[in-house]
PDB file of N, CA and C in Angstrom:
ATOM      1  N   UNK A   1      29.571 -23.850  17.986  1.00  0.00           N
ATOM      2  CA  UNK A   1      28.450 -24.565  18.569  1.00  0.00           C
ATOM      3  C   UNK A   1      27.320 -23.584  18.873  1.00  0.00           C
ATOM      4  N   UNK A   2      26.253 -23.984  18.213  1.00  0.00           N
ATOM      5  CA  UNK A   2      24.960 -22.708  18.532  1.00  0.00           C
ATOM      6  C   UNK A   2      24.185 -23.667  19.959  1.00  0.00           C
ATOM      7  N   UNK A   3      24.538 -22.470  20.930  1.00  0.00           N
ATOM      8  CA  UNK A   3      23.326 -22.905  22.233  1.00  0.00           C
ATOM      9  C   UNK A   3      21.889 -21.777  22.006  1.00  0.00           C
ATOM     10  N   UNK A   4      20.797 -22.835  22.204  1.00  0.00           N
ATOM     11  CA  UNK A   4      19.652 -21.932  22.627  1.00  0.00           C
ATOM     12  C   UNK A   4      19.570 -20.738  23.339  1.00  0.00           C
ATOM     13  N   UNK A   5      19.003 -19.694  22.989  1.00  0.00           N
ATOM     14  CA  UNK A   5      19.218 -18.465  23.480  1.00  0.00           C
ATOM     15  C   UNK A   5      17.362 -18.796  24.360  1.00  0.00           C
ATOM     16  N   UNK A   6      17.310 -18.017  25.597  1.00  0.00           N
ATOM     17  CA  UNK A   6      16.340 -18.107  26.383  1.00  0.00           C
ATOM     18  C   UNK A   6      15.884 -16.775  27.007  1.00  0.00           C
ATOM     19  N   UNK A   7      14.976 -16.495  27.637  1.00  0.00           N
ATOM     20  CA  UNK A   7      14.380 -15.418  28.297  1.00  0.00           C
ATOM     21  C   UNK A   7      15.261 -14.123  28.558  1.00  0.00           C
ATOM     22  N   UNK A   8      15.595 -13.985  29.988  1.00  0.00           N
ATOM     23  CA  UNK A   8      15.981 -12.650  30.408  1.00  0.00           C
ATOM     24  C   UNK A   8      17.358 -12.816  29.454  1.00  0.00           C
ATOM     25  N   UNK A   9      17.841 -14.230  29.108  1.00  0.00           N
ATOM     26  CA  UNK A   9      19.296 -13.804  28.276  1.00  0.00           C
ATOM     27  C   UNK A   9      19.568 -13.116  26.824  1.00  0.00           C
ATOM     28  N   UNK A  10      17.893 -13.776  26.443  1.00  0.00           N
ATOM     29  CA  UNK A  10      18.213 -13.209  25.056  1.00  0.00           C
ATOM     30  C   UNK A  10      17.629 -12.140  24.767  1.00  0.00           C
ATOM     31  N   UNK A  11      17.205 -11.436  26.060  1.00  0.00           N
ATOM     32  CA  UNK A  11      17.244  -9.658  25.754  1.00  0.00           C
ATOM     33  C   UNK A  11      17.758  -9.323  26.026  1.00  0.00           C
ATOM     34  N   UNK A  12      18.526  -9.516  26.730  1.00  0.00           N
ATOM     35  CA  UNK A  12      20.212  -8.899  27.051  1.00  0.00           C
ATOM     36  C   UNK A  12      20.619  -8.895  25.927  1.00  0.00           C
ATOM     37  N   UNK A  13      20.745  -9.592  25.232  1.00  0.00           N
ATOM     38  CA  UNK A  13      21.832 -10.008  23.906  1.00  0.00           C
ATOM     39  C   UNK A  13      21.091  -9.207  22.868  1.00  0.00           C
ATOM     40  N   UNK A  14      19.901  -9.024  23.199  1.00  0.00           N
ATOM     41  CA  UNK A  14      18.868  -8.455  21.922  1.00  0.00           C
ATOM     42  C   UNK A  14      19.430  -6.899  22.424  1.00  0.00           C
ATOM     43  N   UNK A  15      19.158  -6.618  23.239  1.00  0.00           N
ATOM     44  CA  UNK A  15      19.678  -4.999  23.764  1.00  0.00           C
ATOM     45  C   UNK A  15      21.468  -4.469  23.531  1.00  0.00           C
ATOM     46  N   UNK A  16      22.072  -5.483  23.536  1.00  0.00           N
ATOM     47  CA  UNK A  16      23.253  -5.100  23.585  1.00  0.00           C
ATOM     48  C   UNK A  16      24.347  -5.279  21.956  1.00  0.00           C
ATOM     49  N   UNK A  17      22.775  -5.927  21.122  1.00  0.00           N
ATOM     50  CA  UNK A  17      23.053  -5.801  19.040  1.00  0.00           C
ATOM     51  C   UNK A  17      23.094  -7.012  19.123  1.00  0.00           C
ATOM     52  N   UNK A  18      23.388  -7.995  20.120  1.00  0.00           N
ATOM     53  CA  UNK A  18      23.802  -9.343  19.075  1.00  0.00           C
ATOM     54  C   UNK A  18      22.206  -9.943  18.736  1.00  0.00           C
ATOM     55  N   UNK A  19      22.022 -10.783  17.578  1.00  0.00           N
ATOM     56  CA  UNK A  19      21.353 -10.868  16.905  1.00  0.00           C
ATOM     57  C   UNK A  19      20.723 -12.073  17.627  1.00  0.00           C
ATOM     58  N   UNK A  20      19.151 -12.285  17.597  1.00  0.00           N
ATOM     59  CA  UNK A  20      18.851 -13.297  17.864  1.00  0.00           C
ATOM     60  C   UNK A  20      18.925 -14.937  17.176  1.00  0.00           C
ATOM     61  N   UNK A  21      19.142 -15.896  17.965  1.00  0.00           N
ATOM     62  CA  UNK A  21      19.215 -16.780  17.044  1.00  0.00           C
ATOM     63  C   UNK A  21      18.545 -18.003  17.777  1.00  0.00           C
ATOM     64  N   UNK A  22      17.957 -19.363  17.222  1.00  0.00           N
ATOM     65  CA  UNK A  22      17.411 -20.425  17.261  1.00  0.00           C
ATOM     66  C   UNK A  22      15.941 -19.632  17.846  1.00  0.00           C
ATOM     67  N   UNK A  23      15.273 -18.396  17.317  1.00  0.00           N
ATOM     68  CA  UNK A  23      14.152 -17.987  17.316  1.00  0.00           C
ATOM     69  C   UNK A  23      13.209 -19.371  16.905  1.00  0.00           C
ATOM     70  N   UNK A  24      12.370 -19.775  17.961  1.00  0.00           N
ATOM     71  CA  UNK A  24      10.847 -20.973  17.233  1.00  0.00           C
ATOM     72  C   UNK A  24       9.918 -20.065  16.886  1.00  0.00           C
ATOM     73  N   UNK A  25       9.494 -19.665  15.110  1.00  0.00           N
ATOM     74  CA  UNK A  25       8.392 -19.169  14.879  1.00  0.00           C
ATOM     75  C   UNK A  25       7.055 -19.675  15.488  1.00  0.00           C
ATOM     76  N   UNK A  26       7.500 -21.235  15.446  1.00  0.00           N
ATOM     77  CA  UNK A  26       6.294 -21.794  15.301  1.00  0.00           C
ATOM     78  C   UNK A  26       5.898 -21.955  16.598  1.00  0.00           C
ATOM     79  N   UNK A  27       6.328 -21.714  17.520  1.00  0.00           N
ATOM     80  CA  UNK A  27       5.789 -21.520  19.046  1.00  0.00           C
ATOM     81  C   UNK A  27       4.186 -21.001  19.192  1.00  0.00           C
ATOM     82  N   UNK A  28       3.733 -21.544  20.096  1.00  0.00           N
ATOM     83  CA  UNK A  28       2.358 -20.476  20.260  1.00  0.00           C
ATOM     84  C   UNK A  28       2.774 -19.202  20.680  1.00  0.00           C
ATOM     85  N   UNK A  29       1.828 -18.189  20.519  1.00  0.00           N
ATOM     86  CA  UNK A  29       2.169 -16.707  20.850  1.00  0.00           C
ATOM     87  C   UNK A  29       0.914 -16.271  21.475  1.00  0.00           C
ATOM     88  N   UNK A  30       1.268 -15.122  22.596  1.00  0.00           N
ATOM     89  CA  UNK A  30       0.125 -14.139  23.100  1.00  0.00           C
ATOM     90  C   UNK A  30       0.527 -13.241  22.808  1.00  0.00           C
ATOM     91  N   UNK A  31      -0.494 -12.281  22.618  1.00  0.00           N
ATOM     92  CA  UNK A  31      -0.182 -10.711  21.770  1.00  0.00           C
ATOM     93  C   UNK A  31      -0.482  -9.905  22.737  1.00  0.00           C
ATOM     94  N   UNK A  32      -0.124  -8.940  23.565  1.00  0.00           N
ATOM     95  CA  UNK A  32      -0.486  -7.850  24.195  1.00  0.00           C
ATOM     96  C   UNK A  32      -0.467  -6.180  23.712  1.00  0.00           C
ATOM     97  N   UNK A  33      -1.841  -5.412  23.354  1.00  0.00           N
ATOM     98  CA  UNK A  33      -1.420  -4.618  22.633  1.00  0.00           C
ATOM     99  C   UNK A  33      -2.672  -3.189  23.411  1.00  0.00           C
ATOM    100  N   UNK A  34      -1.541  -2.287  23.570  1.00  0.00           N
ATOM    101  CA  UNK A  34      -2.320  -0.858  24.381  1.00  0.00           C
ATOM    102  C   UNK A  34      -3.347  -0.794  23.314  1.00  0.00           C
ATOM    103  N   UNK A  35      -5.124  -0.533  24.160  1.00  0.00           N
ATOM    104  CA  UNK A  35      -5.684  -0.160  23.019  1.00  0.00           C
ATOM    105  C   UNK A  35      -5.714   1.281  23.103  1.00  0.00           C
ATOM    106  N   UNK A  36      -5.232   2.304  23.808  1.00  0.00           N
ATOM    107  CA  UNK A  36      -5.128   3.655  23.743  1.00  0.00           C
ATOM    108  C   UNK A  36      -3.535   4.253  23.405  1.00  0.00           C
ATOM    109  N   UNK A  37      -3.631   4.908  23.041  1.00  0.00           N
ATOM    110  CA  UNK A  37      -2.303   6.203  22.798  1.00  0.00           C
ATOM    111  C   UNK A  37      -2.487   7.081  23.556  1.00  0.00           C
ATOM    112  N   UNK A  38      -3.419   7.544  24.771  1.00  0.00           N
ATOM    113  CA  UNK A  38      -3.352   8.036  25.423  1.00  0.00           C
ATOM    114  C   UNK A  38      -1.954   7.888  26.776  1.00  0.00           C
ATOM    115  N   UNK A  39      -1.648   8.435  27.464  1.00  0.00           N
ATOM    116  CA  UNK A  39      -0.530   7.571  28.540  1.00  0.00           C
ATOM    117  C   UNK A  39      -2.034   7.790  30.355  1.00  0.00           C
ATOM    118  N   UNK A  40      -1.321   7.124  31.129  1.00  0.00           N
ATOM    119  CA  UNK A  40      -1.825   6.860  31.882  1.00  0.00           C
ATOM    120  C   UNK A  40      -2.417   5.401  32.358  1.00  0.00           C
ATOM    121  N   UNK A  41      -3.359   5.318  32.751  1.00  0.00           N
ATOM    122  CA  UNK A  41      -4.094   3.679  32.695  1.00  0.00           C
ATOM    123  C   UNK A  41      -4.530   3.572  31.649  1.00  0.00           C
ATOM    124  N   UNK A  42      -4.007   2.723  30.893  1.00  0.00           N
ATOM    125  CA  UNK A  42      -4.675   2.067  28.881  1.00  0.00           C
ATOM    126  C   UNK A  42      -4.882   0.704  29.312  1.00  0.00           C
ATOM    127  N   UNK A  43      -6.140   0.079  29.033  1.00  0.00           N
ATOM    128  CA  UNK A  43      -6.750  -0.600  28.372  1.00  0.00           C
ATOM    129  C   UNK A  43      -5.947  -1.794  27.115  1.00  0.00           C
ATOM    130  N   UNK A  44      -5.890  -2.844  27.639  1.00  0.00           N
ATOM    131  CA  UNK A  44      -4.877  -3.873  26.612  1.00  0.00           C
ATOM    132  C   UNK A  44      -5.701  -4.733  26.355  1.00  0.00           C
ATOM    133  N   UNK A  45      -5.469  -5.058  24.958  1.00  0.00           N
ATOM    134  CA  UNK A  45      -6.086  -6.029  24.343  1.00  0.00           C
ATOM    135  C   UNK A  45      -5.122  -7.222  23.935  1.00  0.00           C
ATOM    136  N   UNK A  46      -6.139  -8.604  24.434  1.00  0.00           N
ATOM    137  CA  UNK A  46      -5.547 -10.126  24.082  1.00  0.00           C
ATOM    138  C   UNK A  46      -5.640 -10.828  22.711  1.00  0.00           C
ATOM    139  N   UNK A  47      -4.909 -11.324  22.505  1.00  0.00           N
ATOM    140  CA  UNK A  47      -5.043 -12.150  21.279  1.00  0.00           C
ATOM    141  C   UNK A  47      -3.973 -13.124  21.438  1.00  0.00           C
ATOM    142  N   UNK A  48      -4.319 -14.649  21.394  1.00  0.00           N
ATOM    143  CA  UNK A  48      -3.642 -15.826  21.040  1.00  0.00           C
ATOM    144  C   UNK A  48      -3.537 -16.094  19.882  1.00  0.00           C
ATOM    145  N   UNK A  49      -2.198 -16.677  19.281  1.00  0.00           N
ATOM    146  CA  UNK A  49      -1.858 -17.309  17.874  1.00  0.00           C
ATOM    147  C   UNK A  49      -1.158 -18.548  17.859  1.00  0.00           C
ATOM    148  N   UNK A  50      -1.378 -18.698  17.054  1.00  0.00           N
ATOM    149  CA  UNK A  50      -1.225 -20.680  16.956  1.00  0.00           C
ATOM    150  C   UNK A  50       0.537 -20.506  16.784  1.00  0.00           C
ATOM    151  N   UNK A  51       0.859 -19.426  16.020  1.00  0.00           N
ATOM    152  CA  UNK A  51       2.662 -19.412  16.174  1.00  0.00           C
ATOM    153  C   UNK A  51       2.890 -18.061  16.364  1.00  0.00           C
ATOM    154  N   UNK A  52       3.973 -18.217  17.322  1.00  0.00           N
ATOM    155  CA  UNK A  52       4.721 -16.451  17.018  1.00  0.00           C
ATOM    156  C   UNK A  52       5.118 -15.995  15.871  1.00  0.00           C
ATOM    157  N   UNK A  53       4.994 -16.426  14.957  1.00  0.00           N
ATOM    158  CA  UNK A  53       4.963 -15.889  13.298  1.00  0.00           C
ATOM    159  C   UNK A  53       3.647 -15.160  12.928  1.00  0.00           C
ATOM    160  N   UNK A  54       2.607 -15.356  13.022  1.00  0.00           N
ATOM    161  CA  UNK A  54       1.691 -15.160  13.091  1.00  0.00           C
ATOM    162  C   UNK A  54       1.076 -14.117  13.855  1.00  0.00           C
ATOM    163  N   UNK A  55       1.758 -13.961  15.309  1.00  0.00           N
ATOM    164  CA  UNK A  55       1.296 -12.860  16.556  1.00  0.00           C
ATOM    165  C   UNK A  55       2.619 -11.747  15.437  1.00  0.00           C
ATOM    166  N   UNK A  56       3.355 -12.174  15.209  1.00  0.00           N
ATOM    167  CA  UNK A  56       4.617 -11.152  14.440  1.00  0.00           C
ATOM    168  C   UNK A  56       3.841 -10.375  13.152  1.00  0.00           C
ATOM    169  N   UNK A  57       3.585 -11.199  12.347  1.00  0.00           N
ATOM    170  CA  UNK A  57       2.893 -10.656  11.316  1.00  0.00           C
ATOM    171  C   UNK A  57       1.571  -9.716  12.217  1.00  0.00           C
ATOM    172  N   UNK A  58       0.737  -9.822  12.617  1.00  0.00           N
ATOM    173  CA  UNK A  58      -0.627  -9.055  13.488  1.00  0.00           C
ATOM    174  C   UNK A  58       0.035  -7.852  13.632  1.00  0.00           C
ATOM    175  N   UNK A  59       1.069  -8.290  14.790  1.00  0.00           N
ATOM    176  CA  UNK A  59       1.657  -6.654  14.978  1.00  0.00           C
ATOM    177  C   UNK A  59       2.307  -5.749  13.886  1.00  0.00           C
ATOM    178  N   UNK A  60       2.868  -6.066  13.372  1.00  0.00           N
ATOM    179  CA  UNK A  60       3.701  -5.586  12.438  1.00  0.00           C
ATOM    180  C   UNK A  60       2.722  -4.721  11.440  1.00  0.00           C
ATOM    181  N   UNK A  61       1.933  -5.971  10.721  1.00  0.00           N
ATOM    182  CA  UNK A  61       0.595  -5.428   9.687  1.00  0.00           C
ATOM    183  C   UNK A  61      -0.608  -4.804   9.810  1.00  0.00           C
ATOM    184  N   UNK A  62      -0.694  -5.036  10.690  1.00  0.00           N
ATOM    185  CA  UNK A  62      -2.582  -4.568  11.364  1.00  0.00           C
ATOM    186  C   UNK A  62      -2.505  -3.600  12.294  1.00  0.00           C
ATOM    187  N   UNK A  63      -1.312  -3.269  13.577  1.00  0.00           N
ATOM    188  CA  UNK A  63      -1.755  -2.940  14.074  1.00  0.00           C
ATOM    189  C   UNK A  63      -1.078  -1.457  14.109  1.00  0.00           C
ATOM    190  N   UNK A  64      -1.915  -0.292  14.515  1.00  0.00           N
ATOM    191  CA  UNK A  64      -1.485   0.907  14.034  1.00  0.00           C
ATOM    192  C   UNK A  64       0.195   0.928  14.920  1.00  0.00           C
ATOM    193  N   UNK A  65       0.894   1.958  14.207  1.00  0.00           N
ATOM    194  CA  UNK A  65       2.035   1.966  14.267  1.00  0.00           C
ATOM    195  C   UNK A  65       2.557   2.028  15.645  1.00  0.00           C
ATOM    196  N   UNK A  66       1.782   3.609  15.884  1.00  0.00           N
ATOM    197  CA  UNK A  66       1.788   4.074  17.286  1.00  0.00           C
ATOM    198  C   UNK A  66       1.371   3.332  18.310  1.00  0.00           C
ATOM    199  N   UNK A  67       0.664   2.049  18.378  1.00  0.00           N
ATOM    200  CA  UNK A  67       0.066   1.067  19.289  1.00  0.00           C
ATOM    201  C   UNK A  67       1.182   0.369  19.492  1.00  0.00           C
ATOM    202  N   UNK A  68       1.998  -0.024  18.160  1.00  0.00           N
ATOM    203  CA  UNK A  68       3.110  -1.213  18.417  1.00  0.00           C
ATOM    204  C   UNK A  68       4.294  -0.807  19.614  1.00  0.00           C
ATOM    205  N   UNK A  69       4.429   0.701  19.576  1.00  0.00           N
ATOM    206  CA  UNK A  69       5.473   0.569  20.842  1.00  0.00           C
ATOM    207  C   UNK A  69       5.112  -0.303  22.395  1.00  0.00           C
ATOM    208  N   UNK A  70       4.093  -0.348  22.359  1.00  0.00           N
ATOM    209  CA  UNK A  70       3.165  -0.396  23.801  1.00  0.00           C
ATOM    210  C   UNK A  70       2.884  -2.079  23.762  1.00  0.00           C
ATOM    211  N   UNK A  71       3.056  -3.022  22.680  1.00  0.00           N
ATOM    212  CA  UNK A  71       2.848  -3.901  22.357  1.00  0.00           C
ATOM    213  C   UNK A  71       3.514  -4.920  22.920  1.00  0.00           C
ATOM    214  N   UNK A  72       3.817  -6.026  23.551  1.00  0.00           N
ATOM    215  CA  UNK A  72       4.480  -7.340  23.860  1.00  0.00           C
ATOM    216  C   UNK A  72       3.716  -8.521  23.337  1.00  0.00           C
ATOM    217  N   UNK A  73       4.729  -9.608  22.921  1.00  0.00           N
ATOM    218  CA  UNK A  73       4.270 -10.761  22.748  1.00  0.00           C
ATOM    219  C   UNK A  73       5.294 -11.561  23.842  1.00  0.00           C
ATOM    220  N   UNK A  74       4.592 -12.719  24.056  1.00  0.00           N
ATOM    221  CA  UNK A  74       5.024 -13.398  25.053  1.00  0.00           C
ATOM    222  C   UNK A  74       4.747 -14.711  23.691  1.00  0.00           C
ATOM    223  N   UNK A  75       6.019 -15.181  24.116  1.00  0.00           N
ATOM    224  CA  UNK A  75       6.517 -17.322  23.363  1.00  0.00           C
ATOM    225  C   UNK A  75       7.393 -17.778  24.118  1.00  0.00           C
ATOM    226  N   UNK A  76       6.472 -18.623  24.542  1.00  0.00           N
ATOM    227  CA  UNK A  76       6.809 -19.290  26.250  1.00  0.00           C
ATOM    228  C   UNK A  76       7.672 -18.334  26.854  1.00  0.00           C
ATOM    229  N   UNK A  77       9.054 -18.733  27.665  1.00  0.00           N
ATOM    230  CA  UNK A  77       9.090 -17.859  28.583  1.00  0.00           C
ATOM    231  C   UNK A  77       9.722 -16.031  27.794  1.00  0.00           C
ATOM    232  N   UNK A  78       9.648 -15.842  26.711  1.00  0.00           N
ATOM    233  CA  UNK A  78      10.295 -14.613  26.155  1.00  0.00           C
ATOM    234  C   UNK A  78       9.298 -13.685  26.185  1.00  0.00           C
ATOM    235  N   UNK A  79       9.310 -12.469  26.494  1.00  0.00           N
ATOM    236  CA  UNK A  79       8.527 -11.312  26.328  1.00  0.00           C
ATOM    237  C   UNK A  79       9.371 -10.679  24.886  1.00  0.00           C
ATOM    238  N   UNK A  80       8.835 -10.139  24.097  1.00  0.00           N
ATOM    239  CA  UNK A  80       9.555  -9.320  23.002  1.00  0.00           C
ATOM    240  C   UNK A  80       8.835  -8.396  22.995  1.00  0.00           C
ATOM    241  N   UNK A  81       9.574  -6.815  23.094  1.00  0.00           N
ATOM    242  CA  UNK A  81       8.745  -5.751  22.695  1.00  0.00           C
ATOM    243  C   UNK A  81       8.946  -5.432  21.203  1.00  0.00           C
ATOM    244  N   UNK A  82       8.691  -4.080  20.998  1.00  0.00           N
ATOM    245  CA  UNK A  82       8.209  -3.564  19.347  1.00  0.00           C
ATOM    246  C   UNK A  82       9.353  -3.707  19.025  1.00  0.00           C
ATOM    247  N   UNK A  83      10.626  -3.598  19.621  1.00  0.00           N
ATOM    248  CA  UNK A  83      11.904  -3.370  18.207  1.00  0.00           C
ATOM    249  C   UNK A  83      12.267  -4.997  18.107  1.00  0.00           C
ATOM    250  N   UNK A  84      12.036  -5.855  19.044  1.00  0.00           N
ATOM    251  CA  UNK A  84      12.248  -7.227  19.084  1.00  0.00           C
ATOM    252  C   UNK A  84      11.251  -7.860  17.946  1.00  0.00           C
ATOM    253  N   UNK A  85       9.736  -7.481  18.216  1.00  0.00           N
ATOM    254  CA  UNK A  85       9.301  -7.793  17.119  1.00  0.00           C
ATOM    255  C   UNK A  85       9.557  -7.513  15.617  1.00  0.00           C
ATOM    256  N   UNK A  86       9.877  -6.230  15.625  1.00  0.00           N
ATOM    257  CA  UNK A  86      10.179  -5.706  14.113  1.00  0.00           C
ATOM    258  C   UNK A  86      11.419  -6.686  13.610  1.00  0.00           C
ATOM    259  N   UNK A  87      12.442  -6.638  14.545  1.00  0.00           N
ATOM    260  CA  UNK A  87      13.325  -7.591  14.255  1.00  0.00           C
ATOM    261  C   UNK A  87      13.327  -8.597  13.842  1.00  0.00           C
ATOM    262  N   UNK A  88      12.817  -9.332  14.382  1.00  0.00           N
ATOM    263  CA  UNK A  88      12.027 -10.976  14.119  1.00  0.00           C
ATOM    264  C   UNK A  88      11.120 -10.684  12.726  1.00  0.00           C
ATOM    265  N   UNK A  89      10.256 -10.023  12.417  1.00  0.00           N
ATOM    266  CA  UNK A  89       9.916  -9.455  11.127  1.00  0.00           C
ATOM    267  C   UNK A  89      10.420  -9.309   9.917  1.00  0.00           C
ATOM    268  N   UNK A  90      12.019  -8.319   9.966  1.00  0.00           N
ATOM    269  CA  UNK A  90      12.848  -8.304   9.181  1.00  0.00           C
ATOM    270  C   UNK A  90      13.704  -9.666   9.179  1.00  0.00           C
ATOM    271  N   UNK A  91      13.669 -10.046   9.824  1.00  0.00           N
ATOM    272  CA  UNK A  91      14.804 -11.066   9.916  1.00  0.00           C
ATOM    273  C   UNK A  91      14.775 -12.070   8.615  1.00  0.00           C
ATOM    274  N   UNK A  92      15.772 -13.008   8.413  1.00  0.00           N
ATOM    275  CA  UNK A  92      16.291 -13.676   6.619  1.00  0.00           C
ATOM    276  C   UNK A  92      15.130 -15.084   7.027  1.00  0.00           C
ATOM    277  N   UNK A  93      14.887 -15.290   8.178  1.00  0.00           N
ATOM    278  CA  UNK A  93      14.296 -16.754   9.398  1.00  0.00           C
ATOM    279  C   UNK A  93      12.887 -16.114   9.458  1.00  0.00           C
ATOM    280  N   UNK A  94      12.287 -15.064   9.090  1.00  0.00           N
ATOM    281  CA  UNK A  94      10.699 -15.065   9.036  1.00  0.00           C
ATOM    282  C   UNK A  94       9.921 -16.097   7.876  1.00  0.00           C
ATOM    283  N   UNK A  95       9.162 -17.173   8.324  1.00  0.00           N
ATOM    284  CA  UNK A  95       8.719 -18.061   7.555  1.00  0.00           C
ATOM    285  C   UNK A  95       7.666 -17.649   6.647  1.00  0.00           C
ATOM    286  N   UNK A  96       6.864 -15.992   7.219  1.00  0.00           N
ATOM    287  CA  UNK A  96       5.751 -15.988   6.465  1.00  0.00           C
ATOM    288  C   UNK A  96       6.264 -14.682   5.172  1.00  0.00           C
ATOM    289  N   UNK A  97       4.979 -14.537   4.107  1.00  0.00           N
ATOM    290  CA  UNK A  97       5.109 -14.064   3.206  1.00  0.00           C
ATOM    291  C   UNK A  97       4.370 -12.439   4.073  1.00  0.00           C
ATOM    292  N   UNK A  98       5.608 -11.037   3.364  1.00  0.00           N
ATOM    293  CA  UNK A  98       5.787 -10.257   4.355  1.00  0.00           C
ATOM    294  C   UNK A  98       4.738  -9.413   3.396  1.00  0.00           C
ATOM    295  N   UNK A  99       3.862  -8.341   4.181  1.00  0.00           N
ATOM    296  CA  UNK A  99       2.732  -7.827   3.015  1.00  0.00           C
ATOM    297  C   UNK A  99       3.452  -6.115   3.077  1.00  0.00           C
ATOM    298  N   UNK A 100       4.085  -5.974   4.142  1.00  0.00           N
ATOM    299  CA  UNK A 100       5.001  -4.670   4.138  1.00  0.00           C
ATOM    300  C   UNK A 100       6.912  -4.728   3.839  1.00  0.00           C
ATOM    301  N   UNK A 101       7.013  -3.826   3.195  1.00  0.00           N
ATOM    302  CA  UNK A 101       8.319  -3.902   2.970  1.00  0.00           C
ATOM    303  C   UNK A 101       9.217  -4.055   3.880  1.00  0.00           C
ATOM    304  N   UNK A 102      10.801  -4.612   4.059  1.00  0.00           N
ATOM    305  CA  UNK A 102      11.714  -4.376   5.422  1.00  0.00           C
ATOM    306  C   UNK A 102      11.798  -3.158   5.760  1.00  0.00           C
TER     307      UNK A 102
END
């Protein structure tokens, strides 16, 4: 029986290898992304997307590498950082057409 995986649980589960599952691409997404590589107080930049497929692809493709550690997306109540995203990226359940290799 597959139950919905949810917030603080399914980073637990994301942290501890098991794989995510009943991911909604199509959720709306907010993108949160350091605009410095400097450390200290950085400067974050917003961006809304009509699906978390979409905020997935942004990060992944566009945005410099070194920015993505510093990066969160929020779909409804889930925060995902950079290895959550990459994950969701690679994953067999990404709906979009990928412009970088796995």
């Amino acid at each position: 029986m597959m139950v919905p995986i949810h917030g603080m649980v399914l980073h637990l589960l994301q942290r501890s290898g098991v794989p995510m599952t009943n991911f909604d691409y199509q959720e709306p997404a907010e993108l949160y992304a350091s605009t410095s590589l400097k450390g200290g107080r950085r400067p974050v930049s917003y961006r809304r997307f009509q699906s978390a497929a979409e905020a997935i692809q942004y990060a992944i493709e566009e945005l410099d590498p070194a920015m993505l550690r510093g990066t969160v997306i929020e779909v409804a109540d889930d925060r995902l950082d950079a290895a959550q995203i990459r994950e969701l990226y690679d994953s067999e359940g990404y709906p979009l057409t990928r412009r970088l290799p796995m």
